[in-house]
C-alpha atoms as a PDB file:
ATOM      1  CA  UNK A   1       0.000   0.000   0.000  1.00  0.00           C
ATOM      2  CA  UNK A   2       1.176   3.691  -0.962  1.00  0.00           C
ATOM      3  CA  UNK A   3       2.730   5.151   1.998  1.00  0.00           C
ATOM      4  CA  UNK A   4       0.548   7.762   2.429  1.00  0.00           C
ATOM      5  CA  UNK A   5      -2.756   5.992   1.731  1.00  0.00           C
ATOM      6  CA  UNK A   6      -5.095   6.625   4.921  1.00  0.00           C
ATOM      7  CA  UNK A   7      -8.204   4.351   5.514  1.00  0.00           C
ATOM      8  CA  UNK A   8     -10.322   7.822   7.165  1.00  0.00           C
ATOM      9  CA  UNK A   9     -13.595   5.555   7.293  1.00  0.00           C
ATOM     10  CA  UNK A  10     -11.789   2.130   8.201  1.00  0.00           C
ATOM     11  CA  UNK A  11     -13.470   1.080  11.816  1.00  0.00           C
ATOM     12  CA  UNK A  12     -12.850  -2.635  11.820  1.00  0.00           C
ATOM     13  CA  UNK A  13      -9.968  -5.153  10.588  1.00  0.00           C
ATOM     14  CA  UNK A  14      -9.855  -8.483  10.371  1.00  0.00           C
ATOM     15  CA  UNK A  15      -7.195 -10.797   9.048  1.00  0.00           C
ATOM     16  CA  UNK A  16      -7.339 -14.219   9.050  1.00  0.00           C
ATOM     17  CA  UNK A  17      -4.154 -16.664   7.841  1.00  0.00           C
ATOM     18  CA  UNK A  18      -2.367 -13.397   6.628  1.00  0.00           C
ATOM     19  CA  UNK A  19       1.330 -13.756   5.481  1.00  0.00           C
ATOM     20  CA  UNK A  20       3.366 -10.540   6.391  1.00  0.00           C
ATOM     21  CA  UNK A  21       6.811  -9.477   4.512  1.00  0.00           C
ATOM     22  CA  UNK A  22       7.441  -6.786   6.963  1.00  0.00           C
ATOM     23  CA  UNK A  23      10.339  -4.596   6.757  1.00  0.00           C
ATOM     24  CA  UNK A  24      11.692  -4.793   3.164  1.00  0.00           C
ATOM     25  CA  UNK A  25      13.284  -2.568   0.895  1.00  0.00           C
ATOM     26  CA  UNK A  26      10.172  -2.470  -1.256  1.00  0.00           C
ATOM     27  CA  UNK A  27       7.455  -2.067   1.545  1.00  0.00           C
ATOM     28  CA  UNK A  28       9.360  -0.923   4.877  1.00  0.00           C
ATOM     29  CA  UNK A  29       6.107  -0.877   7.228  1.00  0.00           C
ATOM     30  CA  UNK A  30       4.793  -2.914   9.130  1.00  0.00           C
ATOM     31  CA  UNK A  31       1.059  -4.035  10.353  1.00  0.00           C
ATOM     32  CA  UNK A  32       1.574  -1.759  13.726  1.00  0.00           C
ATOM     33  CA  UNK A  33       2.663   1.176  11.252  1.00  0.00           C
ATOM     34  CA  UNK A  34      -0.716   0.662   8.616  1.00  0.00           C
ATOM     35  CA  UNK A  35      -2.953   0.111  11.808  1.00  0.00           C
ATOM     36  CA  UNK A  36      -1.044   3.496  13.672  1.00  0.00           C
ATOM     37  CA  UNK A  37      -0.497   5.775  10.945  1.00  0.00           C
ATOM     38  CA  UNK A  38      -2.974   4.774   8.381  1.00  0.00           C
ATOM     39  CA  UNK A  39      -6.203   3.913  10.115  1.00  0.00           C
ATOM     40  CA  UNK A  40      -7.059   6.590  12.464  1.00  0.00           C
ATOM     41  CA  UNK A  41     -10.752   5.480  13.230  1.00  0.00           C
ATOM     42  CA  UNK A  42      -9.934   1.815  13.560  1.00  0.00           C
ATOM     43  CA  UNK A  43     -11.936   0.194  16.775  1.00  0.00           C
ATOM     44  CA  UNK A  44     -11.214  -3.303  16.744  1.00  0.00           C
ATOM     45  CA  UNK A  45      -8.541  -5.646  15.382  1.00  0.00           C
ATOM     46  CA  UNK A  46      -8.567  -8.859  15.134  1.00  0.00           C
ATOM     47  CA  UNK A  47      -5.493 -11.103  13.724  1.00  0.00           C
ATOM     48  CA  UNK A  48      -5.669 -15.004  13.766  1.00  0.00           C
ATOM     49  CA  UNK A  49      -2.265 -17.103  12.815  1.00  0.00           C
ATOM     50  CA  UNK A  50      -0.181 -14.774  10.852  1.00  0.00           C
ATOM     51  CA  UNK A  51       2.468 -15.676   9.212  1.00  0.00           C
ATOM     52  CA  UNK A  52       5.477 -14.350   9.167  1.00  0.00           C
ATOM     53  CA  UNK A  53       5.310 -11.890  11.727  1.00  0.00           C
ATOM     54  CA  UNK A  54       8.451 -11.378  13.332  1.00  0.00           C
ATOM     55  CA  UNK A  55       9.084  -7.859  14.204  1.00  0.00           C
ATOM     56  CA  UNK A  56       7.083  -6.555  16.789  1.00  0.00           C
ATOM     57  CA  UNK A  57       3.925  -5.610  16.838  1.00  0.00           C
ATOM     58  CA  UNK A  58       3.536  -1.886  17.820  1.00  0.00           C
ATOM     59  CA  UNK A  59       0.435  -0.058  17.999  1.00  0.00           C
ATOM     60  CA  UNK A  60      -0.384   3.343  18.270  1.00  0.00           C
ATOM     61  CA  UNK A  61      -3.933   3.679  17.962  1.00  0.00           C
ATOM     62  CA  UNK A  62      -6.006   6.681  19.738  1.00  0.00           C
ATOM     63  CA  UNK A  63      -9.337   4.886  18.600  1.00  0.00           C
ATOM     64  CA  UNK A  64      -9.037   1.480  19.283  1.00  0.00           C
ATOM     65  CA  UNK A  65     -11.452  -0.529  21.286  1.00  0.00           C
ATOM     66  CA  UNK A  66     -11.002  -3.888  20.704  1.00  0.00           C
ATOM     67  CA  UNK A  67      -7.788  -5.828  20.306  1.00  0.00           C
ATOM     68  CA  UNK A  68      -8.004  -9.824  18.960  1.00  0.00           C
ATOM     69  CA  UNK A  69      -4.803 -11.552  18.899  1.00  0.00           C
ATOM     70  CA  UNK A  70      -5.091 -15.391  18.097  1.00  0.00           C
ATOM     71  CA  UNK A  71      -2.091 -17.999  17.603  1.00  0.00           C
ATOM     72  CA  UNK A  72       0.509 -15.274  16.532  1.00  0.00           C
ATOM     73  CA  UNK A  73       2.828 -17.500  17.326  1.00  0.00           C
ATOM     74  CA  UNK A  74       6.054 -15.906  15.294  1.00  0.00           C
ATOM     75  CA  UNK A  75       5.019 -12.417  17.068  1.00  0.00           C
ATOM     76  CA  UNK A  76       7.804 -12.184  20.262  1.00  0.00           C
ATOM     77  CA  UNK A  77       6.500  -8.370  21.141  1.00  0.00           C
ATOM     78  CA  UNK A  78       3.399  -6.730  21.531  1.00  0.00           C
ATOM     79  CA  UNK A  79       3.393  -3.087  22.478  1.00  0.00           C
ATOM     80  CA  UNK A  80      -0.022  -1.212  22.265  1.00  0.00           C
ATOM     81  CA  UNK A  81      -0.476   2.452  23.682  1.00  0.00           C
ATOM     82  CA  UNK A  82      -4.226   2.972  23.244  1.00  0.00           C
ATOM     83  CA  UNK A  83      -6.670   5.280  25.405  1.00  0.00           C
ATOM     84  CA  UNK A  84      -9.752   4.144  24.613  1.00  0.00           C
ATOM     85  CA  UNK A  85      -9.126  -0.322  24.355  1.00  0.00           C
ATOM     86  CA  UNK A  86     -11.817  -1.653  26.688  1.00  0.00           C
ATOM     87  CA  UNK A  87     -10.966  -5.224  25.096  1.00  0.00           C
ATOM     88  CA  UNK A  88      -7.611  -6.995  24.968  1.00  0.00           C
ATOM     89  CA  UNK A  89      -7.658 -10.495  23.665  1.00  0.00           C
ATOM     90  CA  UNK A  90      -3.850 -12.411  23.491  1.00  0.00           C
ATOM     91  CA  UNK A  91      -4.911 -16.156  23.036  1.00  0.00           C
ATOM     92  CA  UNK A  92      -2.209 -18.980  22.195  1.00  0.00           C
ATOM     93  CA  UNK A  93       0.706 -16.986  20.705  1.00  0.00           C
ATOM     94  CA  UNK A  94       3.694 -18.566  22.225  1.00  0.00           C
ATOM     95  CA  UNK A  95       3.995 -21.995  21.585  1.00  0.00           C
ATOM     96  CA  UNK A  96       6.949 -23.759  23.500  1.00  0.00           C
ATOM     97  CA  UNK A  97      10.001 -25.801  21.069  1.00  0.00           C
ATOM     98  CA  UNK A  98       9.129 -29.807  20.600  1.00  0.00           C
ATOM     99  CA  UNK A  99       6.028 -29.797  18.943  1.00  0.00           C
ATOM    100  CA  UNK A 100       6.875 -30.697  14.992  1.00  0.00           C
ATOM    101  CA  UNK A 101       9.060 -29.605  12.284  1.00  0.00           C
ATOM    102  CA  UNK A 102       6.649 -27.324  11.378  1.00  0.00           C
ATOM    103  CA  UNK A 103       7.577 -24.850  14.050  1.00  0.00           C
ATOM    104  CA  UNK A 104      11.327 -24.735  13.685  1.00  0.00           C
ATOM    105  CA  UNK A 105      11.249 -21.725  11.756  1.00  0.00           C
ATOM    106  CA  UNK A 106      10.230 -19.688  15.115  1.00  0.00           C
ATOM    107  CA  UNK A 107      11.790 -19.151  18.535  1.00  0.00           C
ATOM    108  CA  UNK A 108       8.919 -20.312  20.717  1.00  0.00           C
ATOM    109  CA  UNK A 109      11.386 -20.272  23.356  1.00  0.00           C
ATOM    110  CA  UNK A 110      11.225 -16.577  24.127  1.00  0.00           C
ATOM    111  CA  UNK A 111       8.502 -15.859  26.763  1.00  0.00           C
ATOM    112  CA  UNK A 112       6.292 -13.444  24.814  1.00  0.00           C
ATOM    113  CA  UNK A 113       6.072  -9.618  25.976  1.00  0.00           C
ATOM    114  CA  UNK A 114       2.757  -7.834  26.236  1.00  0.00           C
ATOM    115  CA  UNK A 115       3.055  -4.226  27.120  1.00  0.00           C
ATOM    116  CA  UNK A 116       0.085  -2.283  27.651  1.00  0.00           C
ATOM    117  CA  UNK A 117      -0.794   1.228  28.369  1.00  0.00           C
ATOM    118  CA  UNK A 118      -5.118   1.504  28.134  1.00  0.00           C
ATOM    119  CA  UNK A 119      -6.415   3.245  30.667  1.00  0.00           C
ATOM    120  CA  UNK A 120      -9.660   2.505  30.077  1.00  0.00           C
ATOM    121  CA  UNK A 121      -9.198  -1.465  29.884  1.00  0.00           C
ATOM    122  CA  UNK A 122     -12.290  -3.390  30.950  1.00  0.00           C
ATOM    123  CA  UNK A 123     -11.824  -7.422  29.311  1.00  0.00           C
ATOM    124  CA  UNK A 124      -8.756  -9.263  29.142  1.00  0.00           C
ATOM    125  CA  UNK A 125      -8.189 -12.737  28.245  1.00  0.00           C
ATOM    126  CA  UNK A 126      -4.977 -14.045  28.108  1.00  0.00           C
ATOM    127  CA  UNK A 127      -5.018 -18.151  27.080  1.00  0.00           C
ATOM    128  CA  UNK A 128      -2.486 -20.023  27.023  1.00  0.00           C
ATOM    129  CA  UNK A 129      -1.604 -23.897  28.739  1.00  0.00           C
ATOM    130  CA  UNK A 130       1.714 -25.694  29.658  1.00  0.00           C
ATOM    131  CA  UNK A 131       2.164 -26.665  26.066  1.00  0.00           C
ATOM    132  CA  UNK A 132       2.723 -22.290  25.289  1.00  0.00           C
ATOM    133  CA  UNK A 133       5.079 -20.401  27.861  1.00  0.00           C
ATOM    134  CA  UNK A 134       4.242 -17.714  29.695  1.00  0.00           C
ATOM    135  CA  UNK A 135       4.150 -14.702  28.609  1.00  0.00           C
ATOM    136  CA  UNK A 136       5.648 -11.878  30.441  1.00  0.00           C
ATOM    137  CA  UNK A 137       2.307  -9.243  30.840  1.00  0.00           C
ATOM    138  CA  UNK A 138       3.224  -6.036  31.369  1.00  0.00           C
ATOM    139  CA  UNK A 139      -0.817  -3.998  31.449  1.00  0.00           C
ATOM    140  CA  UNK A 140      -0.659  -0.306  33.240  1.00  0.00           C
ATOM    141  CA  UNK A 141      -3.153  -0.203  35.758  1.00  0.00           C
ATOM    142  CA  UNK A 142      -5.382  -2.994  36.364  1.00  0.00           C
ATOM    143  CA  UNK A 143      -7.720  -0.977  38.639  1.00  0.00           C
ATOM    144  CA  UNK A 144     -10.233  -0.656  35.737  1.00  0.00           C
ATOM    145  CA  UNK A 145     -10.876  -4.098  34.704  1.00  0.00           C
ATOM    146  CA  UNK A 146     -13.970  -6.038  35.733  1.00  0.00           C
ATOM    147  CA  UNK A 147     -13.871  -9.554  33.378  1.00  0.00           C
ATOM    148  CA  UNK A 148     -11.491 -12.112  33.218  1.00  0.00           C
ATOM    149  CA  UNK A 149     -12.014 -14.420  30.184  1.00  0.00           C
ATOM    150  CA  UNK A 150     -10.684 -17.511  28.575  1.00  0.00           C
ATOM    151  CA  UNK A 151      -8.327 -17.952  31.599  1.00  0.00           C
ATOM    152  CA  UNK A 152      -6.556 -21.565  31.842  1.00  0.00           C
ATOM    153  CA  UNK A 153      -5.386 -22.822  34.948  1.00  0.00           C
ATOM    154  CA  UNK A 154      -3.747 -26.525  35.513  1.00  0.00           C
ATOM    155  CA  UNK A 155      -5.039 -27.572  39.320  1.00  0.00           C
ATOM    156  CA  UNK A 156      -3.737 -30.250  41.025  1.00  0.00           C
ATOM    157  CA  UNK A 157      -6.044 -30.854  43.760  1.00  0.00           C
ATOM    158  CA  UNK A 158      -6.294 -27.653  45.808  1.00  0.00           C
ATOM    159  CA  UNK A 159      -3.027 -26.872  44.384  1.00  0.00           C
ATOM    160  CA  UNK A 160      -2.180 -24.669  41.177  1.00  0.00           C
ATOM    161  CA  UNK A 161       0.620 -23.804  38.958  1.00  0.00           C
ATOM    162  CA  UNK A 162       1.656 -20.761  40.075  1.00  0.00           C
ATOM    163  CA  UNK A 163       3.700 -19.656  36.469  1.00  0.00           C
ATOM    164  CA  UNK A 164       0.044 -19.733  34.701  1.00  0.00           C
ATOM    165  CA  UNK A 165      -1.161 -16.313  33.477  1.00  0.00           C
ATOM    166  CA  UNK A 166      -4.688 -16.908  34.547  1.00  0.00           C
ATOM    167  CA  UNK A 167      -3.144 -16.896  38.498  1.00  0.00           C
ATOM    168  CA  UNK A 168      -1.476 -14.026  38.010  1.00  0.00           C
ATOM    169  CA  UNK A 169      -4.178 -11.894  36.329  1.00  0.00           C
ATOM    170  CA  UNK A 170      -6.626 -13.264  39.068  1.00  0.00           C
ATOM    171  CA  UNK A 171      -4.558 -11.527  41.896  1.00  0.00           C
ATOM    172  CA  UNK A 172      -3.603  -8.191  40.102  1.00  0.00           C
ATOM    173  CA  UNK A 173      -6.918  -7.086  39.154  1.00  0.00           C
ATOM    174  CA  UNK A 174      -8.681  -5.776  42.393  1.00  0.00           C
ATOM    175  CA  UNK A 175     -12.121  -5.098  40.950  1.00  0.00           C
ATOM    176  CA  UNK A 176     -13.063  -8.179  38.333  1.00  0.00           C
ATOM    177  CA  UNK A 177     -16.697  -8.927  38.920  1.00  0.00           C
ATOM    178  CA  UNK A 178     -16.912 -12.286  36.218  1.00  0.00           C
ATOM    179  CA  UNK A 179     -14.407 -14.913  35.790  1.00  0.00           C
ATOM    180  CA  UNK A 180     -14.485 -17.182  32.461  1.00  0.00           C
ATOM    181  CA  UNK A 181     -11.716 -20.301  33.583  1.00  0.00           C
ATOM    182  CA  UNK A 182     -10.778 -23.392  32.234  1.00  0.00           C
ATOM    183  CA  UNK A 183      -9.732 -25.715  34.982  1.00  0.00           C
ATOM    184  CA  UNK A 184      -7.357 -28.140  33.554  1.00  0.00           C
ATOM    185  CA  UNK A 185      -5.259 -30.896  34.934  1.00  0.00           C
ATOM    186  CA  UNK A 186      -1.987 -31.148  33.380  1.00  0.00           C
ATOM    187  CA  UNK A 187       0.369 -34.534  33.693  1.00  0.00           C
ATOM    188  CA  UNK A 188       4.249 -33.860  31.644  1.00  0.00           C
ATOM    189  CA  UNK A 189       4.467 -36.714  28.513  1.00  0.00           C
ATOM    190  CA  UNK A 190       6.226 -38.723  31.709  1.00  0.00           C
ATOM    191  CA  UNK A 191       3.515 -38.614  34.295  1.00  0.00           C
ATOM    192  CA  UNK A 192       5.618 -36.345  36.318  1.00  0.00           C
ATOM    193  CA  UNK A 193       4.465 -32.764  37.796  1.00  0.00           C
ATOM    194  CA  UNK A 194       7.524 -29.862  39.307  1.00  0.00           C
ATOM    195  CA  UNK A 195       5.574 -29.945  42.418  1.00  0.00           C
ATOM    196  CA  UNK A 196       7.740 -26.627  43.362  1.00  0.00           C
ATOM    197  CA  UNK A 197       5.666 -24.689  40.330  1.00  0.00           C
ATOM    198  CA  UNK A 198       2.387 -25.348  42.502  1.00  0.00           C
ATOM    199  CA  UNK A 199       1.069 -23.150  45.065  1.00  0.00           C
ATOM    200  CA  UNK A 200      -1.897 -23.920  47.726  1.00  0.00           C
ATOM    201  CA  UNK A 201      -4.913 -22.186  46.666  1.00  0.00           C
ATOM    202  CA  UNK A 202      -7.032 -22.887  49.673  1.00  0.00           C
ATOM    203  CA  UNK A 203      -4.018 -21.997  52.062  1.00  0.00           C
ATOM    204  CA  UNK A 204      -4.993 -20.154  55.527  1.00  0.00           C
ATOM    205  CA  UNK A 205      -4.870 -16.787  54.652  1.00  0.00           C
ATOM    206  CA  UNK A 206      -5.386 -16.144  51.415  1.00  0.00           C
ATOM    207  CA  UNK A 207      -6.767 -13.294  49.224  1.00  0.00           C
ATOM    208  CA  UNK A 208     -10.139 -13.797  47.865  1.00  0.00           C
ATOM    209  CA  UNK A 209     -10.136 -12.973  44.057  1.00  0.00           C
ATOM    210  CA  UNK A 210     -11.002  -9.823  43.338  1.00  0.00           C
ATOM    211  CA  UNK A 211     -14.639  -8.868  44.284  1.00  0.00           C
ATOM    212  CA  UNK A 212     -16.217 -12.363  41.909  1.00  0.00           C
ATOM    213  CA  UNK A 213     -19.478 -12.246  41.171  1.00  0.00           C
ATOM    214  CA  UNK A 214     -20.093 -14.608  38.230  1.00  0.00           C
ATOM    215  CA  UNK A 215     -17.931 -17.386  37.220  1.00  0.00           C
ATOM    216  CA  UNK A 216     -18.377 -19.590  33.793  1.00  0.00           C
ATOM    217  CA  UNK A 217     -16.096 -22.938  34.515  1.00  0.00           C
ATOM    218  CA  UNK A 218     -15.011 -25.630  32.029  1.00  0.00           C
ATOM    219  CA  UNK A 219     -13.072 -28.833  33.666  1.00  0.00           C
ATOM    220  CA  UNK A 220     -11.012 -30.786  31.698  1.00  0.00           C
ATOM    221  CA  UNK A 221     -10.315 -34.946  32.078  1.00  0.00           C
ATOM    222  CA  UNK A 222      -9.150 -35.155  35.795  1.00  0.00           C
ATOM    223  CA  UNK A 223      -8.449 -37.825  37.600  1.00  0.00           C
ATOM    224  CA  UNK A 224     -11.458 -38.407  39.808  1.00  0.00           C
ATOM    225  CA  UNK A 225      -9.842 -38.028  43.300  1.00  0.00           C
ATOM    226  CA  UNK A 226      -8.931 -34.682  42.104  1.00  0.00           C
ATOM    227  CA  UNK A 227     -11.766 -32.881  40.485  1.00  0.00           C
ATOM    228  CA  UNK A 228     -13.848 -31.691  43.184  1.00  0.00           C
ATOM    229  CA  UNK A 229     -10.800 -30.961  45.584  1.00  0.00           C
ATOM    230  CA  UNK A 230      -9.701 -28.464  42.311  1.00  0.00           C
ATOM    231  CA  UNK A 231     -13.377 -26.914  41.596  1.00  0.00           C
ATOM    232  CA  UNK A 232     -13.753 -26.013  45.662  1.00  0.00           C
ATOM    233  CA  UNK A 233     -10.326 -24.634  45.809  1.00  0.00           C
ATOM    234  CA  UNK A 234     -10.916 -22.277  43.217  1.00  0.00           C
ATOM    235  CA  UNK A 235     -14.000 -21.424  44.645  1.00  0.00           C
ATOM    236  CA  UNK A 236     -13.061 -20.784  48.233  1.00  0.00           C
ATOM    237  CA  UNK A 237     -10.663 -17.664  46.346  1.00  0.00           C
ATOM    238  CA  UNK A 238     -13.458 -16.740  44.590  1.00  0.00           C
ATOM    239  CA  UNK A 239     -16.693 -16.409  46.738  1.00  0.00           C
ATOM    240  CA  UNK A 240     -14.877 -15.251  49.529  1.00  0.00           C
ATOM    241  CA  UNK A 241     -17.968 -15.592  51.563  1.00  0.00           C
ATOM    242  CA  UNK A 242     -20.121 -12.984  49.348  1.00  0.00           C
ATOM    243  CA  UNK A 243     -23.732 -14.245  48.869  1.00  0.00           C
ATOM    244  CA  UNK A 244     -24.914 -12.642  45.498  1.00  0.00           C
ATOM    245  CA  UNK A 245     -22.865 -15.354  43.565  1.00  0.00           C
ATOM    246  CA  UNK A 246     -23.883 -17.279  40.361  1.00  0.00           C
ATOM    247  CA  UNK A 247     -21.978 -20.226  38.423  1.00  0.00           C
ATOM    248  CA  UNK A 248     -22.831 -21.438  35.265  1.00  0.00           C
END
């Protein structure tokens, strides 16, 4: 596209298996420079398994509301400055080294970064399981957020792996009124589980999550001795003895 081509009336984008030749000679831009410099009205963006995205993805976008990001897997940065995003959305993009040739070509070792600066943030979902590594979430000000979606966390009894993003987002954001979790009950290729990566959910003492509520739970195959010892574990966090509760 012409370097100075704007998109004045462009409000939503959506790309779907895109493949990206960022950053040559012939082009020299980048997604994060079309969607920053060329689309000032743009509201939501939504990208699902790029290819070939290897730079970082930068954003600069005064308009945007809603920001999809699914199974990016090549992307290592995401940097998004945007006063108005209510909706953030960063679901599978960091797959870890060992799963098929086909993924050679990218350094899935590399936690993934997420920087964030959107004051008026109100939705985040950040999915990702033990096969993806963790990335490292950098969001300003977490005061403002009230749901929680598409969160994964691998319980082991009343026991959970404290390097899962779901955990960590559960205990930063002091306001979240609905959680959306997938309890899941992750066993290594060996049968073996770092028992030092888990941390006692229904320990004396500790903080309720947030001020819950709603929840929506999804439980994955667990073995049977450990199912309901997982599902009242993460409940005991949530209720936190408040009455108006529902669960669906």
């Amino acid at each position: 596209m012409a370097a100075a081509a704007r998109y004045e009336a462009l409000t939503e984008l959506t790309l779907s298996k895109a493949w990206f030749v960022e950053g040559t000679p012939s082009d020299g831009r980048t997604l994060g420079d079309f969607v920053s410099s060329c689309c000032p009205r743009l509201r939501n963006l939504e990208l699902t398994s790029p290819w070939g995205m290897h730079q970082p993805l930068v954003l600069r976008a005064e308009a945007l509301e809603e920001l999809l990001l699914f199974s990016a897997e090549g992307l290592t940065t995401l940097d998004v400055t945007a006063p108005k995003l209510r909706v953030l959305r960063v679901q599978l993009c960091s797959r870890s080294n060992g799963h098929g040739s086909s993924y050679i070509a990218y350094n899935y070792s590399i936690n993934k970064v997420v920087t964030v600066m959107a004051p008026s943030l109100q939705e985040i979902g950040v999915y990702t399981t033990p096969h993806y590594n963790r990335p490292a979430l950098d969001i300003q000000d977490l005061t403002g957020v009230r749901r929680l979606v598409d969160l994964y966390l691998d319980m082991h009894g009343q026991y959970c792996r404290d390097t899962d993003v779901g955990l960590q987002l559960l205990e930063s954001c002091p306001r979240v009124e609905h959680i959306s979790v997938l309890l899941d009950h992750f066993v290594s290729p060996g049968g073996h589980v770092n028992t030092s990566e888990l941390v006692d959910l229904a320990s004396d003492g500790a903080a309720p999550f947030a001020m819950v509520k709603s929840v929506d739970m999804e439980a994955c195959i667990f073995p049977r001795h450990h199912l309901v010892t997982s599902i009242s574990s993460f409940l005991s966090r949530s209720v936190g003895g408040r009455s108006a509760f529902v669960m669906t």
